[in-house]
Structures are given as C-alpha cells and as structure tokens.
C-alpha atoms as a PDB file:
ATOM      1  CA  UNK A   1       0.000   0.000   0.000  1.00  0.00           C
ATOM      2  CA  UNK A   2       1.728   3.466  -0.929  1.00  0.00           C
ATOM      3  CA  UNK A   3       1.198   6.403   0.795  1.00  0.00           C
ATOM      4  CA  UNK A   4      -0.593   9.693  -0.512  1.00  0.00           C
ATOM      5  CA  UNK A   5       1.762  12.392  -2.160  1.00  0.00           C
ATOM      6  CA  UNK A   6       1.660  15.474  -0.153  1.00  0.00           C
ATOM      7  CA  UNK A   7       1.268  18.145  -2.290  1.00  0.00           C
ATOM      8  CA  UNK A   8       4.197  20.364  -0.147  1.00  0.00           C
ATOM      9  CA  UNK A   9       7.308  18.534   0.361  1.00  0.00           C
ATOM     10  CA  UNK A  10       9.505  20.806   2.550  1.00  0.00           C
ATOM     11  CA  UNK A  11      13.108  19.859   1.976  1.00  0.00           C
ATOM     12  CA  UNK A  12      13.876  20.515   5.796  1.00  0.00           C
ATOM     13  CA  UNK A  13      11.849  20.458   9.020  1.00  0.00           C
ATOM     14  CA  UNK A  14      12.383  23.120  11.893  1.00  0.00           C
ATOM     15  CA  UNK A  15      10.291  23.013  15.077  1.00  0.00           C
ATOM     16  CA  UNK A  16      10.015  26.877  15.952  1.00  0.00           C
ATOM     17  CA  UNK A  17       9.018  27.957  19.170  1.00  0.00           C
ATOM     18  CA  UNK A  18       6.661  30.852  18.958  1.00  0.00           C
ATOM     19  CA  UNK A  19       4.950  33.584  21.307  1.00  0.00           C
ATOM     20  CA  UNK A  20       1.215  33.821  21.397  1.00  0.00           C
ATOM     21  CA  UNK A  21       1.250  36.994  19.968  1.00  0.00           C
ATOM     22  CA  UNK A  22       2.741  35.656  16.698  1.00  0.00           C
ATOM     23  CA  UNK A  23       0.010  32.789  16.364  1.00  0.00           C
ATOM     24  CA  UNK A  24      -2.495  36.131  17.698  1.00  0.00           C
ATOM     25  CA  UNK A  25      -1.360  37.935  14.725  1.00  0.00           C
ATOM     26  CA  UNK A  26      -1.518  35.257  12.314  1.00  0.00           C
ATOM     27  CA  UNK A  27      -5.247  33.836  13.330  1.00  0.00           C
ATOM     28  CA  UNK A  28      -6.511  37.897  13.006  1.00  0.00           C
ATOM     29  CA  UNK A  29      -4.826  38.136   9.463  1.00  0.00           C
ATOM     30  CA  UNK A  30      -6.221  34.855   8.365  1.00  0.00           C
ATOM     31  CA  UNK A  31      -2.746  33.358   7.801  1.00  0.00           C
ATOM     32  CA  UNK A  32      -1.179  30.313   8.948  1.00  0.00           C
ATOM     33  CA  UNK A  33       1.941  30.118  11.411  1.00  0.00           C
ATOM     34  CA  UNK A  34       3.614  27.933   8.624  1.00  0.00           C
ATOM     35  CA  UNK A  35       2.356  30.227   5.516  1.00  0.00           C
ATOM     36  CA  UNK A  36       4.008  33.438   7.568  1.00  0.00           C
ATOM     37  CA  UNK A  37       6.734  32.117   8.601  1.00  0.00           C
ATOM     38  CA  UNK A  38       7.590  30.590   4.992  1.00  0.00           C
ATOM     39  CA  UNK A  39       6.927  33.928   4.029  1.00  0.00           C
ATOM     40  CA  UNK A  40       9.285  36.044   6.094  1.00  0.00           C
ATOM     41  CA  UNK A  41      12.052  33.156   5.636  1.00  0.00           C
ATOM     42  CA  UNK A  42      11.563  33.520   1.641  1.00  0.00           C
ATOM     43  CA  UNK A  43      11.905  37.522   2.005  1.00  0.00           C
ATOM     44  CA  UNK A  44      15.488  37.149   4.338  1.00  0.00           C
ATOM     45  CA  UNK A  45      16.434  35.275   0.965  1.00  0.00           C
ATOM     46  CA  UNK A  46      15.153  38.014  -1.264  1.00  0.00           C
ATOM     47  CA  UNK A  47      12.703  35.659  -2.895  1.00  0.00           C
ATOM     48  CA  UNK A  48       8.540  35.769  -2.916  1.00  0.00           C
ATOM     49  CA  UNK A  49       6.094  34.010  -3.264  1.00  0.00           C
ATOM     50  CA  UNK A  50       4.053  34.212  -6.453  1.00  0.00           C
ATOM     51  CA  UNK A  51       0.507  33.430  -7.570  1.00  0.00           C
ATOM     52  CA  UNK A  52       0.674  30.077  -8.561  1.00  0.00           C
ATOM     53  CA  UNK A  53       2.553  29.347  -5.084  1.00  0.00           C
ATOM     54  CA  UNK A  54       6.246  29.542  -6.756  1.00  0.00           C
ATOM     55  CA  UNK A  55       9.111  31.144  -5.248  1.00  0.00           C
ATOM     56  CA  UNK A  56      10.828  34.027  -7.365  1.00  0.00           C
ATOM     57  CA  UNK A  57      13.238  37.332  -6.990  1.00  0.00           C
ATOM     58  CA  UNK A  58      11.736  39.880  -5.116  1.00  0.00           C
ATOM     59  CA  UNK A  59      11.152  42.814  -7.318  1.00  0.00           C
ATOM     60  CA  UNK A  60      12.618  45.283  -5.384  1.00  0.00           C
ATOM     61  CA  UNK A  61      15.546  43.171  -4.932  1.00  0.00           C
ATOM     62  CA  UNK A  62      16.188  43.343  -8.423  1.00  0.00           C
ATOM     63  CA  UNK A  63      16.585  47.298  -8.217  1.00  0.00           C
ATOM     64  CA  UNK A  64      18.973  47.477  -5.010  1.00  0.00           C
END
C-alpha cells in the first residue's frame, strides 16, 4: 500500500518555538503560522512568493 503524495514537500523540518502573539497575529490576518513564517524566511532570501505558489526574486531586490 503506498502512501498519498503530499502536495508540499519541505526539503527541511524546523520546530520553531513561537509567542502567542505571533500565532495572535496570524489567526486575526487569516494566515497560517507555517504560511508566515515561509513567508518572512523567503523575504530574508530576497525571494517571494508568487501566484501560482512559486518562489521568485523579489522585485525590489532586483533594483537594489
């Protein structure tokens, strides 16, 4: 019997410990812990993420 494909396959696994605040912030925006975090870890990189889910250059990197 194989298992289901996962439609995200993260190439490495970090258990983060977060305040309340951050999970505070995330519920009132309507984003998940994982999505933000993703999120500010692609922007450190200088990478976004766009439309169809894909990571690419940030625009504004491309002008600094």
């Amino acid at each position: 019997m194989s298992k289901p494909q996962q439609k995200f396959q993260p190439s490495n696994v970090l258990l983060v410990e977060v305040p309340p605040q951050f999970i505070a912030l995330c519920e009132a925006s309507g984003a998940s812990p994982q999505a933000a975090l993703r999120g500010m870890a692609a922007m450190v990189c200088g990478l976004q993420y766009d439309d169809c889910n894909r990571l690419v250059p940030l625009e504004d990197a491309a002008a600094q």
